[in-house]
Each structure stands twice: as C-alpha cells, then as structure tokens.
Protein backbone atom coordinates (compact mmCIF):
# COMPACT_ATOMS: atom_id res chain seq x y z
CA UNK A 1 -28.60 38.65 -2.20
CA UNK A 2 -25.87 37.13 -0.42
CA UNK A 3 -26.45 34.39 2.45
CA UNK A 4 -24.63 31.93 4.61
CA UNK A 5 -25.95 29.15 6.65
CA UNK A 6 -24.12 28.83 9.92
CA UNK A 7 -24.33 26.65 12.46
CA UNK A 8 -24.30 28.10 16.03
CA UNK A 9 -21.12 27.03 17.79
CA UNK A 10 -21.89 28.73 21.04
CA UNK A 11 -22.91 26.51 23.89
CA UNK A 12 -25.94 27.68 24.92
CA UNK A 13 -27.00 28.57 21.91
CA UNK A 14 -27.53 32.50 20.47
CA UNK A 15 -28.55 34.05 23.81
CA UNK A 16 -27.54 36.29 26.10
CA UNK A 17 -23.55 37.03 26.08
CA UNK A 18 -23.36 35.70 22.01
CA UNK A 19 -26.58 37.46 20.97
CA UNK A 20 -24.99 40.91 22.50
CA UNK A 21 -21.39 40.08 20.66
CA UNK A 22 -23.63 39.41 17.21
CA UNK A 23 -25.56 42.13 17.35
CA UNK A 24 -22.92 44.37 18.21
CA UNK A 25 -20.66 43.16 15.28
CA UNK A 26 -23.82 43.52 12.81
CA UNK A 27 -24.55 46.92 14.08
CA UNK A 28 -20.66 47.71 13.24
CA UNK A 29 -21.14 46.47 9.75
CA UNK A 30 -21.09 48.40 6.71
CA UNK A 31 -24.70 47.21 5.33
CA UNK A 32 -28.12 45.34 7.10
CA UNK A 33 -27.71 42.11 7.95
CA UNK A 34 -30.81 39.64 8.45
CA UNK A 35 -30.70 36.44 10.74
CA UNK A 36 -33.00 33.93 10.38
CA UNK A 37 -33.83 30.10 11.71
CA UNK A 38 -34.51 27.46 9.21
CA UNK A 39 -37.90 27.96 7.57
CA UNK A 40 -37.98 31.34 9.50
CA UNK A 41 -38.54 34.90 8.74
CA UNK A 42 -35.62 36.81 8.77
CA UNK A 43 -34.96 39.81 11.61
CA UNK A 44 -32.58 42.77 11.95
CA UNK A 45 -29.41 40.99 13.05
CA UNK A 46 -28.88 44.69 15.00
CA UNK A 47 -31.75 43.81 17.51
CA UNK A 48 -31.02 42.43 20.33
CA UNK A 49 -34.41 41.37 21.22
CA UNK A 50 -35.33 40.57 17.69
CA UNK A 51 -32.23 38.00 17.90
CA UNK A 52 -33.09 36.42 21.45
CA UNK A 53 -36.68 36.02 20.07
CA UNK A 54 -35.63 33.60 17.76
CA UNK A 55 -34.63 31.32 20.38
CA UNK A 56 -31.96 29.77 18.32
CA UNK A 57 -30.01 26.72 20.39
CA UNK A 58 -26.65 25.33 19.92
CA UNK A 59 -25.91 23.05 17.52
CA UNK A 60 -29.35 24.77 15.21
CA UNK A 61 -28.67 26.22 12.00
CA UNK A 62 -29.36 29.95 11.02
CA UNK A 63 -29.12 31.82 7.62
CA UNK A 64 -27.36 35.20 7.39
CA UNK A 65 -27.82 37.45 4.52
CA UNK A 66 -26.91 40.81 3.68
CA UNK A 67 -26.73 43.10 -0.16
CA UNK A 68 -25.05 45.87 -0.39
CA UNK A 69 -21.10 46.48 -1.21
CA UNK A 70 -18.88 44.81 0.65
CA UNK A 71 -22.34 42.22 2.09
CA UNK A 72 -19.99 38.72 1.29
CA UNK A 73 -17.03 40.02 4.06
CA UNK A 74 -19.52 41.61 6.44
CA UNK A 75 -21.54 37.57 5.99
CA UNK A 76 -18.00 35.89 5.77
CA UNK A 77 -17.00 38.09 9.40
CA UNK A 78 -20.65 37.15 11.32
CA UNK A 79 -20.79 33.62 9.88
CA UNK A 80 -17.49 32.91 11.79
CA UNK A 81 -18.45 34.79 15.08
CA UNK A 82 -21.23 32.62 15.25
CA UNK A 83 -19.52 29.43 14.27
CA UNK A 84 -17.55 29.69 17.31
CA UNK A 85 -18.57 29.06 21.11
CA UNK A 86 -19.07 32.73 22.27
CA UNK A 87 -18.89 31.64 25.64
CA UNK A 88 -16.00 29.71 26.31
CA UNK A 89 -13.18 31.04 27.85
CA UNK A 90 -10.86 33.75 26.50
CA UNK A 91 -7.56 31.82 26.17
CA UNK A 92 -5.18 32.60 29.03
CA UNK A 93 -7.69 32.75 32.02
C-alpha cells in the first residue's frame, strides 16, 4: 500500500479551514485515502470530524496512504496540499 509522511505546513495546524480543503480534495479522489498521526490509527481522510479528531498541529507529522489505481498521484496531490500553509493568504489580496 502506498504512503507518504507529510509534515503539516498549515499554521494552525490541520483544523478548521485546512481540514475542510483536505477532506474535500480526498473526497474528490479516485480511491480511499487514510490519514493518520505518528503511532496512530489511521481514519477516513473524507471525514471531517474523523480528521479534526486527530488534533494534528503544525509543524506534526502525519502519514497518508491510499491502494488502488492511480493511489501514488491521489498521495503525491494530498501530500502537497498539506505541506503547504492552508491558511495564508491567497496571493494578490
């Protein structure tokens, strides 16, 4: 099964406003994505709640993992979103 360890960019961590852009980009893609903390058990990366619940802060590491065809860009996609700080600023405003 295919996995990749991110570190959460955003800063305030995977809550609110980042959790909702996750989950939203793991509902969109093409095959189940888990989320998990380190030394956690893994959740539906489509739950919101199940995502909050983790309580994950910035700077923490999380492990993404996926199988299915196509799992490595669906991974390769979320692992970026989440590398970056969700709540910064859209350039230009």
């Amino acid at each position: 099964m295919p996995e990749r360890t991110v570190v959460i960019g955003s800063s305030v961590g995977l809550h609110a406003r980042p959790a909702s852009l996750f989950t939203q980009a793991a509902t969109a893609a093409s095959v189940p994505v888990t989320i998990a903390r380190a030394g956690g058990e893994p959740v539906d990366a489509r739950s919101i709640l199940l995502v909050l619940s983790l309580g994950v802060k910035n700077g923490e590491t999380v492990t993404l993992a996926a199988e299915g065809e196509g799992a490595d860009a669906v991974l390769d996609s979320l692992a970026d979103l989440l590398s970056r700080d969700l709540d910064a600023a859209p350039a230009g405003n």
